[in-house]
N, C-alpha and C. Protein backbone atom coordinates (compact mmCIF):
# COMPACT_ATOMS: atom_id res chain seq x y z
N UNK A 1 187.83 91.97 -238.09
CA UNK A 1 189.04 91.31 -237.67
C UNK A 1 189.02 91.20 -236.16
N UNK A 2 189.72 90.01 -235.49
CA UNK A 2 189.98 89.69 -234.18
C UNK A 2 190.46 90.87 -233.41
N UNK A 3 190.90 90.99 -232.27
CA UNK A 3 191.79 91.81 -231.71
C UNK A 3 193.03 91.51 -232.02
N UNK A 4 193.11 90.44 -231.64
CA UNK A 4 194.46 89.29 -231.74
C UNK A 4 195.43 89.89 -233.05
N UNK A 5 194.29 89.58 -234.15
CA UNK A 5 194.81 89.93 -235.54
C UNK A 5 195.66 90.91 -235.93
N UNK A 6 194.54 91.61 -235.34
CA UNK A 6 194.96 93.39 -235.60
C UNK A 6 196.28 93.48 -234.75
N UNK A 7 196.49 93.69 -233.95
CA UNK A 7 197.76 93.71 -232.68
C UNK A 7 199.05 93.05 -234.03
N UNK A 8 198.77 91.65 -234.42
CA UNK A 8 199.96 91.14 -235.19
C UNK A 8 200.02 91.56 -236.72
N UNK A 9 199.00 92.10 -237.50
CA UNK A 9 199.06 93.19 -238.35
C UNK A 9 200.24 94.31 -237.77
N UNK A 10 199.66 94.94 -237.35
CA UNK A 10 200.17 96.63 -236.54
C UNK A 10 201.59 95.52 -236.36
N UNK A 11 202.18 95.35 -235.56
CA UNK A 11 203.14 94.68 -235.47
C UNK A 11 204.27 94.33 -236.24
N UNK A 12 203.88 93.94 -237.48
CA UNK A 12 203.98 93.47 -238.70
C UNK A 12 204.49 94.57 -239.60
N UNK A 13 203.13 95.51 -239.44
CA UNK A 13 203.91 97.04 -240.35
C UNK A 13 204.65 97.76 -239.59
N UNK A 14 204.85 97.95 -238.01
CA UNK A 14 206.25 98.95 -237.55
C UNK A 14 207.21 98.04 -237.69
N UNK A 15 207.29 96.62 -237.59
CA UNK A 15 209.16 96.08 -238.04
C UNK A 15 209.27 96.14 -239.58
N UNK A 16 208.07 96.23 -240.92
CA UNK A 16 208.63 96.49 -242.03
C UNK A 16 208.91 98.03 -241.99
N UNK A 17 208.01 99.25 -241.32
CA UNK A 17 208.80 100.47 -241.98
C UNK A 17 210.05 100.43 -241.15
N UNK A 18 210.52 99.85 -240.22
CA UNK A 18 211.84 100.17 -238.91
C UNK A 18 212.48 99.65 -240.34
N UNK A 19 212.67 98.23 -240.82
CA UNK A 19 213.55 98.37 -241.93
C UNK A 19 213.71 99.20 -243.10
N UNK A 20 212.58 99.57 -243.38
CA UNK A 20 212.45 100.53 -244.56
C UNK A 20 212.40 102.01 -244.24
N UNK A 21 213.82 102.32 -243.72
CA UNK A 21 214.27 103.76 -243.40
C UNK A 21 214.73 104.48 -244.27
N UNK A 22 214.10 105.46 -244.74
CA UNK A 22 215.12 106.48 -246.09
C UNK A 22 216.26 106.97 -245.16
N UNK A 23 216.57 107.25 -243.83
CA UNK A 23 217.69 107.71 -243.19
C UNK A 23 218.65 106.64 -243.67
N UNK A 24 219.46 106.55 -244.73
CA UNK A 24 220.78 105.90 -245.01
C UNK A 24 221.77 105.60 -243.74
N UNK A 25 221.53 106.98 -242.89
CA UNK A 25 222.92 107.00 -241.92
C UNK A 25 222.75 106.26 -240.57
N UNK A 26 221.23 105.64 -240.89
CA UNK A 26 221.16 104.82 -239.38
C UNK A 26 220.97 103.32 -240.07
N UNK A 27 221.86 102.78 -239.00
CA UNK A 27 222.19 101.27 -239.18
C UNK A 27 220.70 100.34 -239.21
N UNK A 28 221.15 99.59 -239.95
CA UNK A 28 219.97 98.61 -239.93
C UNK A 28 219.96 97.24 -239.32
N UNK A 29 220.94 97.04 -239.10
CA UNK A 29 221.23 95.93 -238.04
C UNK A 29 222.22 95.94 -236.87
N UNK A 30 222.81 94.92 -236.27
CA UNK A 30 223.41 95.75 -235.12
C UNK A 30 225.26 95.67 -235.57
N UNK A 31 225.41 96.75 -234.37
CA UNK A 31 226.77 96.93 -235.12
C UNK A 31 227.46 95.70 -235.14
N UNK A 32 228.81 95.43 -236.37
CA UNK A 32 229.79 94.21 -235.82
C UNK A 32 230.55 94.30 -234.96
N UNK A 33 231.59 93.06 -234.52
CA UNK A 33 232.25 92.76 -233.55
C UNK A 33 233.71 94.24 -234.07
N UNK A 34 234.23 94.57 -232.87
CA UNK A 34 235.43 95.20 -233.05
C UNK A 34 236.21 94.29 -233.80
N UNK A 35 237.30 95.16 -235.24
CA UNK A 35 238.06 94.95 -235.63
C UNK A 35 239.23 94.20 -234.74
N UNK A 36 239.94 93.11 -235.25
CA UNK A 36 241.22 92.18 -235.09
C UNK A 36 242.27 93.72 -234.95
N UNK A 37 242.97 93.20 -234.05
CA UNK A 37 244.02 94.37 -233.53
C UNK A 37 245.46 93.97 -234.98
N UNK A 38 245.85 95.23 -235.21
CA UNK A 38 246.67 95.21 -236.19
C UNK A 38 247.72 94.85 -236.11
N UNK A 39 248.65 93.52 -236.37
CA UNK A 39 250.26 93.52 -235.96
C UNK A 39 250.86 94.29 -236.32
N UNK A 40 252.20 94.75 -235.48
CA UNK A 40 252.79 96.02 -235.59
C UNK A 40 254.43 95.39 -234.93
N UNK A 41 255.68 96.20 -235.39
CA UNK A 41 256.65 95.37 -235.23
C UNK A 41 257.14 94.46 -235.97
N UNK A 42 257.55 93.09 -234.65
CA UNK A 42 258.00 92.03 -234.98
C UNK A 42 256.68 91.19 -235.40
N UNK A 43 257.41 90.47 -235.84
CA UNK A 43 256.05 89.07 -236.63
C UNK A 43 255.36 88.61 -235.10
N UNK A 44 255.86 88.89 -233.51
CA UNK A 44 255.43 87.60 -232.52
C UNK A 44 254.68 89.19 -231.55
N UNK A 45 254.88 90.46 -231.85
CA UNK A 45 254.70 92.00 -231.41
C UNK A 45 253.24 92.10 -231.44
N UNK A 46 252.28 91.41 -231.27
CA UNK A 46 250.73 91.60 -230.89
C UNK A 46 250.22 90.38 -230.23
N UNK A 47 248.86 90.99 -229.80
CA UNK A 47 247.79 90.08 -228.58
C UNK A 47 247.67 89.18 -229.01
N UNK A 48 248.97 88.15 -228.23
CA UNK A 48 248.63 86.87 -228.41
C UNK A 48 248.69 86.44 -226.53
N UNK A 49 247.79 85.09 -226.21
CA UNK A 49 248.09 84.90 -224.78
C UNK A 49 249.68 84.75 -224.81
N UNK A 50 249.66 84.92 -223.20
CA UNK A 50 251.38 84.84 -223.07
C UNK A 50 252.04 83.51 -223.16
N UNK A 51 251.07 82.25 -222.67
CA UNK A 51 251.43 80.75 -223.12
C UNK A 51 251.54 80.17 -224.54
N UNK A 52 251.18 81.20 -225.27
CA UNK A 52 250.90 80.80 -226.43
C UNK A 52 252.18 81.60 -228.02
N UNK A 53 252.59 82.53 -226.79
CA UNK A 53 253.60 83.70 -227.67
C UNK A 53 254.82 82.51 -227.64
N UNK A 54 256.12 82.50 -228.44
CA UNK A 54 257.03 81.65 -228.84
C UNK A 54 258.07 83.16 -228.82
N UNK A 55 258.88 82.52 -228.21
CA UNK A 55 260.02 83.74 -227.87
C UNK A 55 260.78 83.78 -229.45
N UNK A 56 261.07 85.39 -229.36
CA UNK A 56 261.64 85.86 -231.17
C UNK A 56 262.86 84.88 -230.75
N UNK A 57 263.65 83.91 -231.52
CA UNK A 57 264.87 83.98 -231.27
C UNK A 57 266.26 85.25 -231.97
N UNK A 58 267.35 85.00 -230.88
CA UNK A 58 268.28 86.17 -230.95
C UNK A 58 269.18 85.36 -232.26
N UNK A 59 269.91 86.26 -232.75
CA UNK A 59 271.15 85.88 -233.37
C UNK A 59 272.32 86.38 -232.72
N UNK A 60 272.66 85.39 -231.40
CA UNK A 60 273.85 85.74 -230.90
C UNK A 60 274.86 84.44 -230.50
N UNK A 61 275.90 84.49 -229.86
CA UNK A 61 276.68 83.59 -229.40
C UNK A 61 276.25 82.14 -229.31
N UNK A 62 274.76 82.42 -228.51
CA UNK A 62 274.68 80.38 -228.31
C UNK A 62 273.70 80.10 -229.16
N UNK A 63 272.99 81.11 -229.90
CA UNK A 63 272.75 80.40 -230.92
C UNK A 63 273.40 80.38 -232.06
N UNK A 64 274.15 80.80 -232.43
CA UNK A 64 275.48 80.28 -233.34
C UNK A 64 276.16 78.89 -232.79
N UNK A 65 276.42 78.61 -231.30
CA UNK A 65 277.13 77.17 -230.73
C UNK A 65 276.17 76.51 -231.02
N UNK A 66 274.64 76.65 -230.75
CA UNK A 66 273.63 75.81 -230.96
C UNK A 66 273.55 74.87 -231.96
N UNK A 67 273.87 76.32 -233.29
CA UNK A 67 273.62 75.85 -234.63
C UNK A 67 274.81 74.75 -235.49
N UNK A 68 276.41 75.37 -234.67
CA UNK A 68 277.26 74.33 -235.22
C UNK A 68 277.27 73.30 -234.37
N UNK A 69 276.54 73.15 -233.06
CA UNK A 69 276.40 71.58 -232.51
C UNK A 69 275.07 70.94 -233.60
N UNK A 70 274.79 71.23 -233.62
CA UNK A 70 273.45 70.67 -234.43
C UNK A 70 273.90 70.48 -235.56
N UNK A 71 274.53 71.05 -236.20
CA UNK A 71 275.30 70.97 -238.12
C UNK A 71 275.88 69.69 -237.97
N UNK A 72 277.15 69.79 -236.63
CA UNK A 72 277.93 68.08 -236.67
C UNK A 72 276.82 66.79 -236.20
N UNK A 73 276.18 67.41 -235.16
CA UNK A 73 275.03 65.87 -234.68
C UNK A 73 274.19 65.08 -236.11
N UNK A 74 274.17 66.54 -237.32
CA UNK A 74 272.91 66.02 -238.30
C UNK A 74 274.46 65.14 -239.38
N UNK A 75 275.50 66.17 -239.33
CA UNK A 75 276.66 64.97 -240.23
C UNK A 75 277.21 63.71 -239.18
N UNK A 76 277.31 63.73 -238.50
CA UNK A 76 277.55 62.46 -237.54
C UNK A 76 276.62 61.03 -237.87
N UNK A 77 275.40 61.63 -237.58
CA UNK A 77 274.36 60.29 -237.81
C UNK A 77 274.05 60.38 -239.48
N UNK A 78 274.32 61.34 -240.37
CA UNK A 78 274.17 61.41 -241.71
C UNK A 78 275.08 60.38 -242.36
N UNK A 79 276.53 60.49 -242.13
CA UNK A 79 277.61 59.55 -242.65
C UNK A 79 277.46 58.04 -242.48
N UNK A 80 277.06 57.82 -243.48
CA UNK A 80 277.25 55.90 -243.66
C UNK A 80 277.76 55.28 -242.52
N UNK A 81 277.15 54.53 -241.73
CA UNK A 81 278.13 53.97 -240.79
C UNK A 81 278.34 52.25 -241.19
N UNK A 82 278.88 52.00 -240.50
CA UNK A 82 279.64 50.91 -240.30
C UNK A 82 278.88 49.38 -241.63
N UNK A 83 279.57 48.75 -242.39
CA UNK A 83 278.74 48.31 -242.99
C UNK A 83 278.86 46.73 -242.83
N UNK A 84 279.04 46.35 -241.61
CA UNK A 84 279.32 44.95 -241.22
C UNK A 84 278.32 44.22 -240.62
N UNK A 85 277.32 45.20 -240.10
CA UNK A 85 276.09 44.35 -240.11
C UNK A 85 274.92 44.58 -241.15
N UNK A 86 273.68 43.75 -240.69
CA UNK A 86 272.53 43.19 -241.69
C UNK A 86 272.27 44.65 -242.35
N UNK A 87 271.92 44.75 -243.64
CA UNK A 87 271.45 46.23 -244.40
C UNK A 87 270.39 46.49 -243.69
N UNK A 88 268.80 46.06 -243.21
CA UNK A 88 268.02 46.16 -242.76
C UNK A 88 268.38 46.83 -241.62
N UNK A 89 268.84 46.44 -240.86
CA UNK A 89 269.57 47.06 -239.45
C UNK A 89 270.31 47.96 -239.48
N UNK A 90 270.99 48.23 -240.45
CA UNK A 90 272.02 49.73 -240.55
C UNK A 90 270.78 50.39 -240.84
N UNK A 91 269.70 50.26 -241.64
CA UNK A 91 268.79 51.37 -242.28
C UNK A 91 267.79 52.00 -240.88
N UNK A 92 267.54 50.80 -240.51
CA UNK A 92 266.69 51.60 -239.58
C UNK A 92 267.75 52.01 -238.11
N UNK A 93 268.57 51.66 -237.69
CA UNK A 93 268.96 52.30 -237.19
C UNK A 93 269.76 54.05 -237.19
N UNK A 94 270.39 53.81 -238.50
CA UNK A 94 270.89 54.98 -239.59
C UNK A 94 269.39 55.79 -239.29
N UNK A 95 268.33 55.68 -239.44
CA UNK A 95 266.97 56.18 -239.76
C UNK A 95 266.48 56.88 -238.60
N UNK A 96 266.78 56.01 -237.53
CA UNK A 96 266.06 56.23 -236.07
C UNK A 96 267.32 57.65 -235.38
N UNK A 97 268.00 57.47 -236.10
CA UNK A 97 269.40 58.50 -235.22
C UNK A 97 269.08 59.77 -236.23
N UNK A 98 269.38 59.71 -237.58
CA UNK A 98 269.05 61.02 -238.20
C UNK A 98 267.58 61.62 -238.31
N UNK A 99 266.68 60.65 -238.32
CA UNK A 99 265.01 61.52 -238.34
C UNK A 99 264.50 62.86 -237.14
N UNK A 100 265.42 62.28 -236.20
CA UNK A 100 264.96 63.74 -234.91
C UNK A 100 265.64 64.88 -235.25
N UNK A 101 266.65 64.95 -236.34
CA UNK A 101 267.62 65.98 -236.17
C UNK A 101 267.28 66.68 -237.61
N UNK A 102 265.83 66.18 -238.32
CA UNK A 102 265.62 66.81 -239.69
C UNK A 102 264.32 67.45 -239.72
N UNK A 103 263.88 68.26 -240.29
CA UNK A 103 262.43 69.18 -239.89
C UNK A 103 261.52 68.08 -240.70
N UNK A 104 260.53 68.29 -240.81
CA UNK A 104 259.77 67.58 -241.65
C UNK A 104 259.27 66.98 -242.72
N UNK A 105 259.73 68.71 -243.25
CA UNK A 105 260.14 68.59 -244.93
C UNK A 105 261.13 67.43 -245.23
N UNK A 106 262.45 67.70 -244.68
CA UNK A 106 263.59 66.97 -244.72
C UNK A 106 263.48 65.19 -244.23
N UNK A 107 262.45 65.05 -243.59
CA UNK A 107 262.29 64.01 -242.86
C UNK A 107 261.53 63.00 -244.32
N UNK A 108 260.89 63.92 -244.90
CA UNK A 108 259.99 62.86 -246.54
C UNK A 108 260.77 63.28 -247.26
N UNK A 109 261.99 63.79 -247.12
CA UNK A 109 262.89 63.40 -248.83
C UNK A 109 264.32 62.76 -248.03
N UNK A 110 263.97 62.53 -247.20
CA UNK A 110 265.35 61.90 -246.89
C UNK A 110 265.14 60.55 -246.24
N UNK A 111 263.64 59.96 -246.18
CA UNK A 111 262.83 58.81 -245.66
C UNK A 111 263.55 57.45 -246.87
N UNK A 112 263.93 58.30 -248.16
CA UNK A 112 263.81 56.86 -249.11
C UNK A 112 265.78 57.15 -249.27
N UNK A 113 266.64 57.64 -248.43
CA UNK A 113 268.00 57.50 -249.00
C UNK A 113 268.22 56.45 -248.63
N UNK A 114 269.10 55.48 -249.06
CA UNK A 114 270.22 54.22 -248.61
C UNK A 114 270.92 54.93 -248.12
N UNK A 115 271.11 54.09 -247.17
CA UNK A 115 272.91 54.95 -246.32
C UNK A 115 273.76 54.44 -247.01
N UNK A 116 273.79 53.70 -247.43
CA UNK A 116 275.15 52.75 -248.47
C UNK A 116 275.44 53.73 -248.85
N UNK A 117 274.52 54.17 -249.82
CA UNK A 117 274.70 55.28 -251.42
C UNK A 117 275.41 56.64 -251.07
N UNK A 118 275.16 57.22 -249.39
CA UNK A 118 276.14 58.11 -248.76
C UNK A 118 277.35 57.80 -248.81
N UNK A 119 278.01 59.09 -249.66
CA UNK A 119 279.86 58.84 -249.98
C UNK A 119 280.51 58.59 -248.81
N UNK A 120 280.19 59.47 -247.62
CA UNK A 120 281.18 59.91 -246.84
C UNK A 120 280.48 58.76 -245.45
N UNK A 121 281.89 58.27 -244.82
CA UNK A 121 281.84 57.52 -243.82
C UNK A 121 282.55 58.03 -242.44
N UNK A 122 282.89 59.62 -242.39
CA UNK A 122 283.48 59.81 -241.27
C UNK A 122 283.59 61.42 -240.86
N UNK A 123 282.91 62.09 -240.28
CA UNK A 123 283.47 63.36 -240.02
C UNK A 123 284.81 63.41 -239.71
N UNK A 124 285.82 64.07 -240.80
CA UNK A 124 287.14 64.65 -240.54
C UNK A 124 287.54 65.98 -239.69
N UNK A 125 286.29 66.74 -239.23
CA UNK A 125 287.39 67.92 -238.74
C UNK A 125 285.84 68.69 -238.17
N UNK A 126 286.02 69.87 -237.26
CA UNK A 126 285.04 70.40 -236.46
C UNK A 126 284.08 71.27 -237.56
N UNK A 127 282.78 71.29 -236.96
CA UNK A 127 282.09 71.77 -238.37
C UNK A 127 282.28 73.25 -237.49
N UNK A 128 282.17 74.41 -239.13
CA UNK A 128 281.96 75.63 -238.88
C UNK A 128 280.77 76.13 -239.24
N UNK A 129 280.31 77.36 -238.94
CA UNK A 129 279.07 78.07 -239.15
C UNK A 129 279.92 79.26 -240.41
N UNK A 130 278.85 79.06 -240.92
CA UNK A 130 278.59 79.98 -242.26
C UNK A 130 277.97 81.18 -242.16
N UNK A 131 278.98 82.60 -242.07
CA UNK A 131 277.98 83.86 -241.42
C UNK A 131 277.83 84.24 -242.99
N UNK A 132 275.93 84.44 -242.72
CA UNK A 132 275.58 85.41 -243.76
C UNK A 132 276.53 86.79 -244.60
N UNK A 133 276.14 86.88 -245.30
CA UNK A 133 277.26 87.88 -246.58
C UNK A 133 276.59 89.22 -246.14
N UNK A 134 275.29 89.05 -246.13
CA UNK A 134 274.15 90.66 -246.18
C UNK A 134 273.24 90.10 -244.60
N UNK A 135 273.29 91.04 -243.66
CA UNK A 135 271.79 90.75 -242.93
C UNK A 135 272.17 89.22 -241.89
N UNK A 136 271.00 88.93 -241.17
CA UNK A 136 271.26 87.75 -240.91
C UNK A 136 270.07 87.31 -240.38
N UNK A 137 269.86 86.07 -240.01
CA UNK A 137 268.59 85.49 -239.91
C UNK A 137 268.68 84.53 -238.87
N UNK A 138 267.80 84.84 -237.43
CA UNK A 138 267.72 84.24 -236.50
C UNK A 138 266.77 82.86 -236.93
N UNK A 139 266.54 82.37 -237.61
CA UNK A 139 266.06 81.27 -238.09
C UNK A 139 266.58 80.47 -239.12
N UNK A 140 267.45 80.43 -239.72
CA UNK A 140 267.97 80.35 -240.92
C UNK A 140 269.70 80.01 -240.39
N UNK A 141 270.36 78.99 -240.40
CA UNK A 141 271.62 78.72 -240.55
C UNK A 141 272.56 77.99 -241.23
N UNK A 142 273.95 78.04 -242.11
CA UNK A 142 274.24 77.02 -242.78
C UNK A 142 275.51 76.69 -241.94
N UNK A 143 275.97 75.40 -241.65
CA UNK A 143 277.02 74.70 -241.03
C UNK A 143 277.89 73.94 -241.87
N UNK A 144 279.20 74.23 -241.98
CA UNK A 144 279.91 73.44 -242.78
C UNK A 144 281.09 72.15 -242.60
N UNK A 145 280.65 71.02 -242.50
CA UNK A 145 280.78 69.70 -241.74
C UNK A 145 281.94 69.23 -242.94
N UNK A 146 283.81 69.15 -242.30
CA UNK A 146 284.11 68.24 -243.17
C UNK A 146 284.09 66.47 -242.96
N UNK A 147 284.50 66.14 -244.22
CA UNK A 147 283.85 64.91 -243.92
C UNK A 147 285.40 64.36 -244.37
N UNK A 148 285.43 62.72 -244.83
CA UNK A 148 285.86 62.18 -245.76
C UNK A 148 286.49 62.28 -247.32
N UNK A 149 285.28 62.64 -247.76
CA UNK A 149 285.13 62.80 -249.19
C UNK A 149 284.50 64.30 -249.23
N UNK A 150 284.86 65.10 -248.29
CA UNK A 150 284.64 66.74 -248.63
C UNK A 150 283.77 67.80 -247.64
N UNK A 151 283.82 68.83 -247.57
CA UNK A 151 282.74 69.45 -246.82
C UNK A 151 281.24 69.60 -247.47
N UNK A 152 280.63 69.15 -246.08
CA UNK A 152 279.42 68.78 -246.97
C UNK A 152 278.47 70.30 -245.97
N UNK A 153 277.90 70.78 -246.71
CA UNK A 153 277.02 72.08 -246.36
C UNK A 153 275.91 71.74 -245.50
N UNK A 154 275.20 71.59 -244.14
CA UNK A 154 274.16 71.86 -243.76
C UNK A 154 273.31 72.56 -243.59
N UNK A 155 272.46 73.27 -243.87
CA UNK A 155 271.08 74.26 -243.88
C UNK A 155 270.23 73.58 -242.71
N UNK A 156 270.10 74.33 -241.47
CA UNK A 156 269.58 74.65 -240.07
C UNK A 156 268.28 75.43 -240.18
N UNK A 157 267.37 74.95 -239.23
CA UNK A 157 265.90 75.59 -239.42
C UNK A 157 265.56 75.87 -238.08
N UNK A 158 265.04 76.76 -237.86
CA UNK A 158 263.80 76.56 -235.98
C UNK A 158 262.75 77.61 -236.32
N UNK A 159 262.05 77.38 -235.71
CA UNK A 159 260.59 77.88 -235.47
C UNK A 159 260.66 79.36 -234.87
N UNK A 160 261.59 79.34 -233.63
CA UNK A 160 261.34 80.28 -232.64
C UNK A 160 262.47 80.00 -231.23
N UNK A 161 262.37 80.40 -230.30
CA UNK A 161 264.02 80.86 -229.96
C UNK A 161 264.19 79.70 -228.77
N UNK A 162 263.03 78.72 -228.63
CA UNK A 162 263.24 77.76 -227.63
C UNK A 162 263.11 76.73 -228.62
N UNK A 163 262.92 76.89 -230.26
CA UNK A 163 262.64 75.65 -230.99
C UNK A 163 264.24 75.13 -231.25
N UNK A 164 264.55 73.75 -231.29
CA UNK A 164 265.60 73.31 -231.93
C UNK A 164 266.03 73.58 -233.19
N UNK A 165 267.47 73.65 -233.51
CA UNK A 165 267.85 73.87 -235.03
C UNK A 165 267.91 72.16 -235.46
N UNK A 166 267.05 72.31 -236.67
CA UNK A 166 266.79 71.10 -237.26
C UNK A 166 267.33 71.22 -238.74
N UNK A 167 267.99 70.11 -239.40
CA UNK A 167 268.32 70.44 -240.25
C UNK A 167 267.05 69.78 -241.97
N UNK A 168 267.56 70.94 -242.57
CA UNK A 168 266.53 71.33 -243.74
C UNK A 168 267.35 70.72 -245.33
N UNK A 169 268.50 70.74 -245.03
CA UNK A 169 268.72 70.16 -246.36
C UNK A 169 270.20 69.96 -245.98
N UNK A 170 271.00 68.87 -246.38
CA UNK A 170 272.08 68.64 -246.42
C UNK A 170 272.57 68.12 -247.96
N UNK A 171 273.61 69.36 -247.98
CA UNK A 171 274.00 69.44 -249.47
C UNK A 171 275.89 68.43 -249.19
N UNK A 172 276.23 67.91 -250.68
CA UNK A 172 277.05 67.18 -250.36
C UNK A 172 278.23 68.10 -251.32
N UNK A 173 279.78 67.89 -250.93
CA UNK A 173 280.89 68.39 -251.37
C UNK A 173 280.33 68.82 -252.65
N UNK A 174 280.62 69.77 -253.61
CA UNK A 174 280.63 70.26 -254.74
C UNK A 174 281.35 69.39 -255.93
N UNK A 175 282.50 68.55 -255.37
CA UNK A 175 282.99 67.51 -255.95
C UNK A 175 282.14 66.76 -256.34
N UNK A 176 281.34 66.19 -255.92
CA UNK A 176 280.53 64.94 -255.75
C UNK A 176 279.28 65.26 -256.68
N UNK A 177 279.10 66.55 -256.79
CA UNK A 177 277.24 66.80 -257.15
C UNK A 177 277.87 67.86 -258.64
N UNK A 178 278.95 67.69 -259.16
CA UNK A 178 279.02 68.46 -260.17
C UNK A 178 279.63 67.24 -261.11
N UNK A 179 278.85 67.58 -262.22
CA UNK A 179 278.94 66.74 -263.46
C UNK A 179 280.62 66.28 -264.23
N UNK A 180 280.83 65.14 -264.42
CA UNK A 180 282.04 64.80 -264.65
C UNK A 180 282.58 66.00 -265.90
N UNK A 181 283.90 65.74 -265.99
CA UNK A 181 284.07 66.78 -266.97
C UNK A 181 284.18 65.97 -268.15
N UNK A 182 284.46 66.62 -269.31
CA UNK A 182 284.78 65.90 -270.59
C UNK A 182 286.50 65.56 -270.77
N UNK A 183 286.82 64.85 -271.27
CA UNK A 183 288.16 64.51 -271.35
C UNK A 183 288.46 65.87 -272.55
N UNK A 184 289.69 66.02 -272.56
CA UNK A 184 290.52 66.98 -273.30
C UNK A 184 290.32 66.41 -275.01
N UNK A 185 290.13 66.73 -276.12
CA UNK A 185 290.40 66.74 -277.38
C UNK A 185 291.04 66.05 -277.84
N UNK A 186 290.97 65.03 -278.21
CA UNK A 186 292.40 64.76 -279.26
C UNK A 186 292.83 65.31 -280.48
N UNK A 187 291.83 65.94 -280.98
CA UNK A 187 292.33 65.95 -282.57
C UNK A 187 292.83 67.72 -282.59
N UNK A 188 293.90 67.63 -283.67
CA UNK A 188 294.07 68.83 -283.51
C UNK A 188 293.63 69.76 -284.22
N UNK A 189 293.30 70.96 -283.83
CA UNK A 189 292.83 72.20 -284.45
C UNK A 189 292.87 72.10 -286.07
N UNK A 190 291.82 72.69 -286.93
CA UNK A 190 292.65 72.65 -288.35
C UNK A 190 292.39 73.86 -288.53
């Protein structure tokens, strides 16, 4: 055999026995990267950059004003308006005023309503905020907007404590969304 040879033989057999160690307790390749640091706390309470962290929001005073300005802005542009001009033109304008004030979700189920088909044509009276029963939730708000034809419930959403409250579902008077009743009996008992 060459010199050459031999050298890449020999070579050959110390990197197969280096792998083929009966010592179990020494590593065979190199160590991995350090473990992901564990969140601890709040959901926003670990290493994140600081441009990139989203402030917890509070549940206090202005965001409660926040949330019932935002409840009336989403029933304001929600209520049917005016029906004296072209339908085309109420829709997209109706469209262009309520789409900023709905999260996303809300934005594709509320893309195909007619405004016509909306009962109510007028906020009647200042909307209130709805305090939780148990607990409360700095993300999570319901606003209660009367209208015309009834108080209609808003459900408020945000991200985080500089995100806007956007609204997530607007439920209509209980009047309106509960099934007619049956008329009374005529016949009498036997």
């Amino acid at each position: 055999m060459k010199p050459r040879t031999v050298v890449l033989v020999l070579a050959a057999v110390v990197v197969a026995a280096a792998g083929c160690s009966d010592d179990s307790s020494e590593p065979t390749s190199a160590p991995s990267a350090q473990p992901a640091p564990t969140p601890t706390g709040t959901p926003l309470d670990f290493d994140l950059p600081e441009d990139d962290r989203e402030t917890y929001p509070e549940w206090d005073r202005a965001s409660r004003e926040e949330a019932v300005t935002a409840g009336d802005a989403v029933m304001r542009a929600f209520v049917r308006p005016d029906q004296t001009a072209e339908t085309s033109v109420i829709e997209a304008e109706w469209w262009e005023t309520l789409a900023p004030l709905l999260t996303s979700e809300a934005q594709d189920a509320y893309f195909y309503v007619d405004p016509a088909e909306v009962p109510a044509t007028a906020v009647t009276g200042p909307a209130a905020l709805v305090e939780p029963e148990s607990g409360t939730t700095a993300f999570l708000a319901t606003v209660q907007v009367p209208t015309d034809v009834g108080t209609y419930d808003v459900l408020l959403a945000r991200t985080g404590g500089e995100a806007p409250w956007l609204a997530e579902r607007i439920s209509p008077p209980e009047s309106l969304s509960a099934p007619p009743s049956e008329p009374p009996s005529t016949t009498a008992p036997a």
